[in-house]
C-alpha atoms as a PDB file:
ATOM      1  CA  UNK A   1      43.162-231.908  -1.856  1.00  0.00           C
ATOM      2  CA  UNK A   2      41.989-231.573   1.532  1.00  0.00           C
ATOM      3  CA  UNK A   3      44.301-232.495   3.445  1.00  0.00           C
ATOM      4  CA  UNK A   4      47.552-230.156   1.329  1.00  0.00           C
ATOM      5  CA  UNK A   5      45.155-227.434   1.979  1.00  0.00           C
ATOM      6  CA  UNK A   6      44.763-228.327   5.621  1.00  0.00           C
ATOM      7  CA  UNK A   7      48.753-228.429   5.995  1.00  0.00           C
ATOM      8  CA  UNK A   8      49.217-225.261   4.471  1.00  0.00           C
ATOM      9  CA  UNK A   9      46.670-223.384   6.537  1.00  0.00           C
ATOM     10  CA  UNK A  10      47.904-225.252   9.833  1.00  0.00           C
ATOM     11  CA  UNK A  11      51.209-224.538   9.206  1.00  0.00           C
ATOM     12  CA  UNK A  12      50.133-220.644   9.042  1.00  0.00           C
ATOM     13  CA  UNK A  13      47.854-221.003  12.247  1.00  0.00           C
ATOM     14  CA  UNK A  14      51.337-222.437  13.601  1.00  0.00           C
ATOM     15  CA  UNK A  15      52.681-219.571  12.997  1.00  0.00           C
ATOM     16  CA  UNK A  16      50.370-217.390  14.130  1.00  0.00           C
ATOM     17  CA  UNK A  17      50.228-219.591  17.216  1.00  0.00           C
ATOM     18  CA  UNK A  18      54.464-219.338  18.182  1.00  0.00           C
ATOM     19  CA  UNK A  19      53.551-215.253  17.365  1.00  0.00           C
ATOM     20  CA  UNK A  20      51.569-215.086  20.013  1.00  0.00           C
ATOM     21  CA  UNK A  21      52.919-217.195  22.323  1.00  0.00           C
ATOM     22  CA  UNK A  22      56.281-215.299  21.956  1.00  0.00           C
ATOM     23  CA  UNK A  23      53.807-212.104  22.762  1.00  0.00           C
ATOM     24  CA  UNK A  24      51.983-214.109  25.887  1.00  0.00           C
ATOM     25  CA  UNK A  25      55.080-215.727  27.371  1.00  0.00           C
ATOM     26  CA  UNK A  26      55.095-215.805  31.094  1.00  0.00           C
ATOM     27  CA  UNK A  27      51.152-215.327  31.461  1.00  0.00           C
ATOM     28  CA  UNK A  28      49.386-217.776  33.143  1.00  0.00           C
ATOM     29  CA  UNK A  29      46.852-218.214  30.844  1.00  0.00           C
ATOM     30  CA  UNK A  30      49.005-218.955  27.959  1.00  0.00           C
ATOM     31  CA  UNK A  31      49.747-222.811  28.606  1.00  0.00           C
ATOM     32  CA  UNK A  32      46.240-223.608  28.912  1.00  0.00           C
ATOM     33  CA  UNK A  33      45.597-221.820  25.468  1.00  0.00           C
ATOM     34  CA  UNK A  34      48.562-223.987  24.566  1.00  0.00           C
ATOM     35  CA  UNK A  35      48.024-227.257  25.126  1.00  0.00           C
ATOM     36  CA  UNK A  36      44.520-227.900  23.487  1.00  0.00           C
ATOM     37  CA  UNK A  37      45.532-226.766  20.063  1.00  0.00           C
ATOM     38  CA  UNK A  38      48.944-228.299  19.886  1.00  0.00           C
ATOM     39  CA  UNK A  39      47.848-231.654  18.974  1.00  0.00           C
ATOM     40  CA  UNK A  40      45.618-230.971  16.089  1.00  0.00           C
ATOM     41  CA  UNK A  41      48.157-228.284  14.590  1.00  0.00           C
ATOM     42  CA  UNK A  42      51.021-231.399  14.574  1.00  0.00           C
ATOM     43  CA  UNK A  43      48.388-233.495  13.014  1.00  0.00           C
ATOM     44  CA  UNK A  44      47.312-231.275   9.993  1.00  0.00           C
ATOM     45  CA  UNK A  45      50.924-230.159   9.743  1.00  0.00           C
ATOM     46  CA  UNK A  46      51.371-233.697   9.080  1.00  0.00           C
ATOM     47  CA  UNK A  47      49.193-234.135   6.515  1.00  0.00           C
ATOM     48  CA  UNK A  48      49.441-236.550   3.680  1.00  0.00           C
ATOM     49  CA  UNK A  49      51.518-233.840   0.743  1.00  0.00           C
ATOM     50  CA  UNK A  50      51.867-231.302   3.767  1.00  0.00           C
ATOM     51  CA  UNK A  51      55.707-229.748   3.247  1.00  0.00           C
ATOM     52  CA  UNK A  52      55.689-230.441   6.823  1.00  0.00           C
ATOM     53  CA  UNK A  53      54.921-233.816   6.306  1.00  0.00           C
ATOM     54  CA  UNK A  54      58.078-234.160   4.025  1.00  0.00           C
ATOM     55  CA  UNK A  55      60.380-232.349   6.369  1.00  0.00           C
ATOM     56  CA  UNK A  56      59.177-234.848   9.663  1.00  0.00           C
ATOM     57  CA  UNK A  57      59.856-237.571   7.135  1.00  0.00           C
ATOM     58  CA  UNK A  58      63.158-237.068   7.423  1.00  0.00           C
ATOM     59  CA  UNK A  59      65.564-239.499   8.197  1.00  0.00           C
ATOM     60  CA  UNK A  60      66.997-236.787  11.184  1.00  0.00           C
ATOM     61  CA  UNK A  61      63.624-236.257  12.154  1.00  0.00           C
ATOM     62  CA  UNK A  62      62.384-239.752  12.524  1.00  0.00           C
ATOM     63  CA  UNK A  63      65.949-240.542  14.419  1.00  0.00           C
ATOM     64  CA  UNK A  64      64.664-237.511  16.844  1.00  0.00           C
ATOM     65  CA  UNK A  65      61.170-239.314  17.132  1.00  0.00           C
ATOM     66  CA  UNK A  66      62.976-242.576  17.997  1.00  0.00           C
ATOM     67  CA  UNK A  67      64.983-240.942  20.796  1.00  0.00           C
ATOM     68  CA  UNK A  68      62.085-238.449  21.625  1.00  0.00           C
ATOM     69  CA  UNK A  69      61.640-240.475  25.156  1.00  0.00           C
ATOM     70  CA  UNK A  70      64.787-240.701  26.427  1.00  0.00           C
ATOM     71  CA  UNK A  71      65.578-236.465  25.090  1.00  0.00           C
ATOM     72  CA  UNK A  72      61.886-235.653  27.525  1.00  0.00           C
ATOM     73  CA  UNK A  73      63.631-237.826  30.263  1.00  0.00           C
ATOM     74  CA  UNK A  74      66.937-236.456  30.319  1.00  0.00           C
ATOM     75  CA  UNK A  75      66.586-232.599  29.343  1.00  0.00           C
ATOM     76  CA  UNK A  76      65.629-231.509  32.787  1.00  0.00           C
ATOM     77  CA  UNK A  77      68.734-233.062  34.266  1.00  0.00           C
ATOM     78  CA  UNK A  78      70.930-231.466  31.687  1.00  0.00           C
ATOM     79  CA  UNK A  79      69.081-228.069  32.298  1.00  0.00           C
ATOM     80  CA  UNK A  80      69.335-228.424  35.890  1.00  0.00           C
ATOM     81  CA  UNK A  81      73.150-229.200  35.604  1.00  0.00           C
ATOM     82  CA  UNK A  82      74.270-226.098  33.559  1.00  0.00           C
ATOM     83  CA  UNK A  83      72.402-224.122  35.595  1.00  0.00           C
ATOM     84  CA  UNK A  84      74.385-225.539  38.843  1.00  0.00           C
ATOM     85  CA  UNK A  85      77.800-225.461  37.363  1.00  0.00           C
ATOM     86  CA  UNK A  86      77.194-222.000  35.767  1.00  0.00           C
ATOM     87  CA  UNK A  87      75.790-219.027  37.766  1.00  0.00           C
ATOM     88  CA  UNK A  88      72.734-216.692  36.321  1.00  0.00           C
ATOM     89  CA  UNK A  89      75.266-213.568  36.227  1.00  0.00           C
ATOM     90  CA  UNK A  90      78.133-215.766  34.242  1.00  0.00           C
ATOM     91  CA  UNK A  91      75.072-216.613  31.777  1.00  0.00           C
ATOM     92  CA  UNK A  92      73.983-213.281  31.434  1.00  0.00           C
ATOM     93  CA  UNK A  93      77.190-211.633  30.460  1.00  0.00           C
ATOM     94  CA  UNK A  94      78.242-214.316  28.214  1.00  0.00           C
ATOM     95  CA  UNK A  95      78.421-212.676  24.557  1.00  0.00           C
ATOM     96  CA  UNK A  96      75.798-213.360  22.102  1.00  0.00           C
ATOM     97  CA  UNK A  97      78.024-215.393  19.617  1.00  0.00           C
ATOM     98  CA  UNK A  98      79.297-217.644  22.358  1.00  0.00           C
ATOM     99  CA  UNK A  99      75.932-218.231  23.532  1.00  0.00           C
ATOM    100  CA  UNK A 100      74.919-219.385  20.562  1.00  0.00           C
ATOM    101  CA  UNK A 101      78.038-221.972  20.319  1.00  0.00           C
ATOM    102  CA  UNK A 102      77.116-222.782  23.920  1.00  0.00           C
ATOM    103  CA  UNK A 103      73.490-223.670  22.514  1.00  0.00           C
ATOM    104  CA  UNK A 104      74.750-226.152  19.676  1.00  0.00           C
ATOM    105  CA  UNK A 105      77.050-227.262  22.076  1.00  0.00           C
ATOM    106  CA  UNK A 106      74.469-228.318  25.285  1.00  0.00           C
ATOM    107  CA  UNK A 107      72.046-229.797  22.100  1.00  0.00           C
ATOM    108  CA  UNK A 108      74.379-231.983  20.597  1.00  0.00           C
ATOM    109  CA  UNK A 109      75.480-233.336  24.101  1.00  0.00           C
ATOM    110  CA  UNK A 110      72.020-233.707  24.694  1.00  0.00           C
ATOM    111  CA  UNK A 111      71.121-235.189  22.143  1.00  0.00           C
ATOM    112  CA  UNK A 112      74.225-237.362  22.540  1.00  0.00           C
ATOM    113  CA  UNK A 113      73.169-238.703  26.049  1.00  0.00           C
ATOM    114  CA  UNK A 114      69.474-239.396  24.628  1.00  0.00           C
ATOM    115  CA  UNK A 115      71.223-241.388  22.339  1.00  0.00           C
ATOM    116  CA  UNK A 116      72.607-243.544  25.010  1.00  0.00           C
ATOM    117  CA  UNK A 117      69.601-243.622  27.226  1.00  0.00           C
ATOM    118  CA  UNK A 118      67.578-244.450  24.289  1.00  0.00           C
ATOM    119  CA  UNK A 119      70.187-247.683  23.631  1.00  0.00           C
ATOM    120  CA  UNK A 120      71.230-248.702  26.758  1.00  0.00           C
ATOM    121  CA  UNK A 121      67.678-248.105  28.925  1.00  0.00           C
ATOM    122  CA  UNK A 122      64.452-247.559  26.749  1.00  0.00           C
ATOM    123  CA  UNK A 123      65.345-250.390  24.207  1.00  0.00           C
ATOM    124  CA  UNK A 124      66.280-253.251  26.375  1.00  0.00           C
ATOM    125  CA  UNK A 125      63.417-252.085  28.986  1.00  0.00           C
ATOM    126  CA  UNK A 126      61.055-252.163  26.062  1.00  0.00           C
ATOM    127  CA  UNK A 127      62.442-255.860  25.025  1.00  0.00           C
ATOM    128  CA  UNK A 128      61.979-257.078  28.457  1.00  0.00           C
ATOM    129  CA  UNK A 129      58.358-255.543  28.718  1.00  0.00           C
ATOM    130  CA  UNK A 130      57.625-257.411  25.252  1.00  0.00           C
ATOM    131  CA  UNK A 131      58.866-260.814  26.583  1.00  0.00           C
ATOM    132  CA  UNK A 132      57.349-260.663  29.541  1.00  0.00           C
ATOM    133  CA  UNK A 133      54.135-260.139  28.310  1.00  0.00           C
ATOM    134  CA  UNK A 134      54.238-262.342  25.666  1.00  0.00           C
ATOM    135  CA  UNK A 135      54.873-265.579  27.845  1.00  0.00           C
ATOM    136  CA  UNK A 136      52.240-264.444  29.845  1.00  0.00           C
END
């Protein structure tokens, strides 16, 4: 019982909490506001019975957890990339509708090159960490 009612009532602090961060944006005080309470929101959210719980239970959420790593590794470097190849004033005039098809667009690639970082660096590096310490 307690912990459906905590869900529910996190996921409306949540709520409350991306309100005012859209309001606060850009202040400096914001992030350190920010950071403290993020961690106990995703844990009640979680909560055994939570709806949130059932929706991170997901098999295309749990696929996101596994490449969660390698997506925090390689965003910046995608970021930085679109923002050399296309200028501020080309992004600014592009129309909403093809903004938003450039958004899917950059997220699936994205999440497309986690994908291979995730397979080709994080899993082997993880193997080799295990092996090593286990014949030491």
């Amino acid at each position: 019982m307690i912990t459906a009612w905590a869900g529910r009532w996190c996921g409306v602090v949540l709520a409350a909490f991306v309100a005012i961060g859209t309001v606060l944006a850009g202040r400096p005080g914001w992030a350190y506001l920010a950071l403290p309470l993020t961690a106990p929101l995703v844990i009640g959210l979680a909560a055994d019975g939570s709806h949130t719980a059932r929706l991170l239970s997901t098999p295309s959420m749990r696929y996101l957890g596994r490449i969660s790593f390698a997506l925090y590794m390689t965003h910046y470097l995608a970021i930085w990339t679109v923002r050399y190849l296309v200028s501020d004033d080309r992004l600014r005039a592009t129309p909403p509708a093809l903004g938003a098809v450039s958004l899917v667009v950059f997220t699936a690639s994205l999440i497309a090159i986690a994908d291979v970082a995730h397979r080709l660096v994080e899993v082997p590096a993880r193997r080799t960490l295990t092996l090593r310490r286990a014949t030491n």
